[in-house]
C-alpha atoms as a PDB file:
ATOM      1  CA  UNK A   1      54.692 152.215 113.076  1.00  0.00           C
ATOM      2  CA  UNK A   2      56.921 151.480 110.705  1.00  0.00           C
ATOM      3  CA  UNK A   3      59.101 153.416 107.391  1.00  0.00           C
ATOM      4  CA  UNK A   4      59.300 151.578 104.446  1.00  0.00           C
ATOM      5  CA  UNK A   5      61.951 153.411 101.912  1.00  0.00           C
ATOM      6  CA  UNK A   6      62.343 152.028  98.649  1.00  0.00           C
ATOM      7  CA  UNK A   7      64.585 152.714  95.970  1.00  0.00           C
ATOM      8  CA  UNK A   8      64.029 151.458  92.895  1.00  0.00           C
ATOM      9  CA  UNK A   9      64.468 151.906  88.627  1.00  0.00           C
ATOM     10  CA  UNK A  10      63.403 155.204  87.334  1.00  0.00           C
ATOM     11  CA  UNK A  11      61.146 153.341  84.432  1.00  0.00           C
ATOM     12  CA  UNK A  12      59.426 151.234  87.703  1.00  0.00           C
ATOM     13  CA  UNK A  13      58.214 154.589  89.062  1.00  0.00           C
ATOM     14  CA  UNK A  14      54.275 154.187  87.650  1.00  0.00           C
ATOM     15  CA  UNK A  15      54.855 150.019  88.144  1.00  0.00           C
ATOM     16  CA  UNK A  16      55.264 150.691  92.140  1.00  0.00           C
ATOM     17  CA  UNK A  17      52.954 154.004  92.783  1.00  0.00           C
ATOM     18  CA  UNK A  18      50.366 151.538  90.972  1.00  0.00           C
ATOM     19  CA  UNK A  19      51.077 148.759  93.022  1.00  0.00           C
ATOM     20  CA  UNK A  20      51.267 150.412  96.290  1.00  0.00           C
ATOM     21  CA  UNK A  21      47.317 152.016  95.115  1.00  0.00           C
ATOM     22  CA  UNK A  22      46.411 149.284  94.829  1.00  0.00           C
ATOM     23  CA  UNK A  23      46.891 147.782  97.829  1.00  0.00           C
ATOM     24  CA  UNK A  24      45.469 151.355  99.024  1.00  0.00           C
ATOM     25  CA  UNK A  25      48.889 152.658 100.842  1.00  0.00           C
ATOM     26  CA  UNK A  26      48.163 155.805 100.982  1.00  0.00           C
ATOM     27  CA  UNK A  27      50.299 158.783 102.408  1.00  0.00           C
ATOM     28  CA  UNK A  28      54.098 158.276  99.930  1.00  0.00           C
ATOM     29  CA  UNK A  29      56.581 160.437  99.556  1.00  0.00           C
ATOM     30  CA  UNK A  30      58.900 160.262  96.333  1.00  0.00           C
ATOM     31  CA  UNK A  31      62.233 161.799  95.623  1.00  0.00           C
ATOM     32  CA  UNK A  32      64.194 161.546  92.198  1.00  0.00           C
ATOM     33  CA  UNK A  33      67.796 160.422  93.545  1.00  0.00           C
ATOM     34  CA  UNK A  34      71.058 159.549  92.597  1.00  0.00           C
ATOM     35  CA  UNK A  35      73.601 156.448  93.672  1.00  0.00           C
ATOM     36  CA  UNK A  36      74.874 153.374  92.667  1.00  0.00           C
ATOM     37  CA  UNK A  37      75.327 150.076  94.231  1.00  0.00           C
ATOM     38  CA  UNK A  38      77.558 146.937  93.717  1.00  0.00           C
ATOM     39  CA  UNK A  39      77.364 147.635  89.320  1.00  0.00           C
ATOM     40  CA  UNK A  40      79.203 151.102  90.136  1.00  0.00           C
ATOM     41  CA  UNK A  41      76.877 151.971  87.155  1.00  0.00           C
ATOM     42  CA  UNK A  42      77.672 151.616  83.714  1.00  0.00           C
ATOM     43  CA  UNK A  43      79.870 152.842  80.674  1.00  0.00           C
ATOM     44  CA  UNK A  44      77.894 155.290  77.761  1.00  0.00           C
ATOM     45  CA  UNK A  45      78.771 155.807  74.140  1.00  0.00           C
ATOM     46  CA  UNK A  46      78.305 159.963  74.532  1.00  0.00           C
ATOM     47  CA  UNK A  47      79.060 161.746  71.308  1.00  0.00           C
ATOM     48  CA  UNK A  48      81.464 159.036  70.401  1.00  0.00           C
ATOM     49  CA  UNK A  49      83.424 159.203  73.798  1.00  0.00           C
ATOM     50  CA  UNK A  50      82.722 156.672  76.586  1.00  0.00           C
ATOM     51  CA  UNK A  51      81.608 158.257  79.457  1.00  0.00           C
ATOM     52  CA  UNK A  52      81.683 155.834  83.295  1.00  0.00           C
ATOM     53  CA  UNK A  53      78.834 157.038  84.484  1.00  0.00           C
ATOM     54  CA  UNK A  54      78.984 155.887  88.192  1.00  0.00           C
ATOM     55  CA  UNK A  55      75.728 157.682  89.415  1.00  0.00           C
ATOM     56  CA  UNK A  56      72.520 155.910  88.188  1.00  0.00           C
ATOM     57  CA  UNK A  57      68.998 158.077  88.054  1.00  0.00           C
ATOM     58  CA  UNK A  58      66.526 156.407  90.457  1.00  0.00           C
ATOM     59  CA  UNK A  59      63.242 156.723  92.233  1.00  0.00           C
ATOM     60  CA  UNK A  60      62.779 156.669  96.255  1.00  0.00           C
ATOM     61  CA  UNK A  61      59.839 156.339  98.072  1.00  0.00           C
ATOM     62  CA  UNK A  62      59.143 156.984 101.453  1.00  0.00           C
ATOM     63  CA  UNK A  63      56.067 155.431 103.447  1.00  0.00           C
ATOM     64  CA  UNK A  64      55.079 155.092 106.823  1.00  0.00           C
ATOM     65  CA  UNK A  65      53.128 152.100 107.613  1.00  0.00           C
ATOM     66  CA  UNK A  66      50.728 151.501 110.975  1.00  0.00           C
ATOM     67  CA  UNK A  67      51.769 147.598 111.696  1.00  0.00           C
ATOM     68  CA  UNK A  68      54.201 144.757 110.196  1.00  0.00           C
ATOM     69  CA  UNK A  69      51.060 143.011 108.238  1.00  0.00           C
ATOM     70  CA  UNK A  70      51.212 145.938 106.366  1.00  0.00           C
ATOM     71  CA  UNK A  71      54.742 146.158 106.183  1.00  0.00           C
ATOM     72  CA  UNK A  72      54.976 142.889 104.752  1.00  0.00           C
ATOM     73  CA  UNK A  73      52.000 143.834 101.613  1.00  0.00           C
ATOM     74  CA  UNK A  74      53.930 146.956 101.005  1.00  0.00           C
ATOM     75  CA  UNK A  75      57.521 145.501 100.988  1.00  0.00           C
ATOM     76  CA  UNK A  76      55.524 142.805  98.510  1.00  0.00           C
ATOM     77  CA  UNK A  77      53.739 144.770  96.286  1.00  0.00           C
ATOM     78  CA  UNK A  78      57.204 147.100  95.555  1.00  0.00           C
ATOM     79  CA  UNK A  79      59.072 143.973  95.220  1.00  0.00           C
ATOM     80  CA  UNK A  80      56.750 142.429  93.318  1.00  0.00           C
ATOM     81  CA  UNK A  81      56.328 145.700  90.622  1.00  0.00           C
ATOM     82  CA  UNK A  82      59.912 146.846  90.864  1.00  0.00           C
ATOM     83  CA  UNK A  83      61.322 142.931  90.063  1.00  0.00           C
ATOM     84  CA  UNK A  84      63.368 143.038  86.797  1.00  0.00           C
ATOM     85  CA  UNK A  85      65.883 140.043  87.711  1.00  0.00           C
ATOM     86  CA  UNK A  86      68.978 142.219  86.902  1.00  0.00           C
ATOM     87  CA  UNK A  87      71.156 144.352  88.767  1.00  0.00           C
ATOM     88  CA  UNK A  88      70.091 147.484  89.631  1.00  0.00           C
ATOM     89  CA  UNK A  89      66.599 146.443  90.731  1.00  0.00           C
ATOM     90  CA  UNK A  90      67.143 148.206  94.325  1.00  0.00           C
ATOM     91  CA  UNK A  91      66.499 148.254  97.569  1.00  0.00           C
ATOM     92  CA  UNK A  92      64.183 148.482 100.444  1.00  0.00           C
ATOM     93  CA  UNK A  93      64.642 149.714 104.189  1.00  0.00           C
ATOM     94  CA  UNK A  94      62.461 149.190 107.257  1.00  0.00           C
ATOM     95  CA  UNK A  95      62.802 151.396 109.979  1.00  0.00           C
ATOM     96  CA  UNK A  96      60.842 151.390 113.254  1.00  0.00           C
ATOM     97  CA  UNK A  97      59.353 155.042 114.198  1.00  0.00           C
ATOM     98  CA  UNK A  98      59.094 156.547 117.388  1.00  0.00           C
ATOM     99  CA  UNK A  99      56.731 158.861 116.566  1.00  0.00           C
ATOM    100  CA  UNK A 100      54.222 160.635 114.216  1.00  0.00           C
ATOM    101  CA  UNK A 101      51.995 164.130 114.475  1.00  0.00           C
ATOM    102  CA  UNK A 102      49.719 165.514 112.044  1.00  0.00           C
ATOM    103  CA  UNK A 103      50.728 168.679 112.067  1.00  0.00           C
ATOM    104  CA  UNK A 104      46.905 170.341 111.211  1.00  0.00           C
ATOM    105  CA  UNK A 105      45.052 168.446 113.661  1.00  0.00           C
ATOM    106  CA  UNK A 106      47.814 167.432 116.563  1.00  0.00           C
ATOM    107  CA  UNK A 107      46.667 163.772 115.726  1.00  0.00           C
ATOM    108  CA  UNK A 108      49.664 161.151 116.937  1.00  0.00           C
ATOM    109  CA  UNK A 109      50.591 157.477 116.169  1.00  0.00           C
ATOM    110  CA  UNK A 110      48.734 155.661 114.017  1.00  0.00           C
ATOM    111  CA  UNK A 111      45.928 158.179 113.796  1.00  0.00           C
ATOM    112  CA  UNK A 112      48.345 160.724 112.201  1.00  0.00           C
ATOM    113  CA  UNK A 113      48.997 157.945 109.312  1.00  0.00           C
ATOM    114  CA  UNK A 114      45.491 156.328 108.742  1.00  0.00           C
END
């Protein structure tokens, strides 16, 4: 099993929860974060002032994933809808798991997921 976090553009948000549908992922979890990466964000006209605003808003999602075939459609289809050629695009992580439980019905592995 495998986690897949991705973090990508607040405006991609529909773009990626579309794309990952329809590849039927199911099972995501989706946070509204903050960071920044290599752009350090960006400078804002606020009021007249310029504001460095160092923190960008973006989306994370979190999926666990039963094998690396599906690993590589769902690190795809995020690319794929989350692709705007400039910076700030994102990122994605793999992790491997050691171990999953449905907590209602005690299932483990790849039964907990499916």
């Amino acid at each position: 099993m495998i986690k897949i976090e991705a973090i990508v553009r607040e405006d991609k948000f529909e773009d990626v929860k579309e794309a990952l549908n329809k590849i039927e992922v199911n099972g995501i979890t989706v946070y509204q974060v903050m960071g920044c990466g290599k752009q350090k964000g960006h400078i804002e006209l606020v009021r007249g002032t310029e504001v460095d605003i160092t923190m960008l808003p973006k989306i994370k999602f979190e999926i666990v994933v039963s094998s690396e075939e599906w690993e590589e459609k769902t690190i795809k289809a995020i690319q794929e809808a989350a692709y705007t050629g400039s910076p700030g695009d994102g990122k994605i992580f793999c992790y491997d798991m050691r171990s999953v439980m449905r907590i209602r019905t005690k299932e483990t592995g790849t039964a907990a997921i499916n």
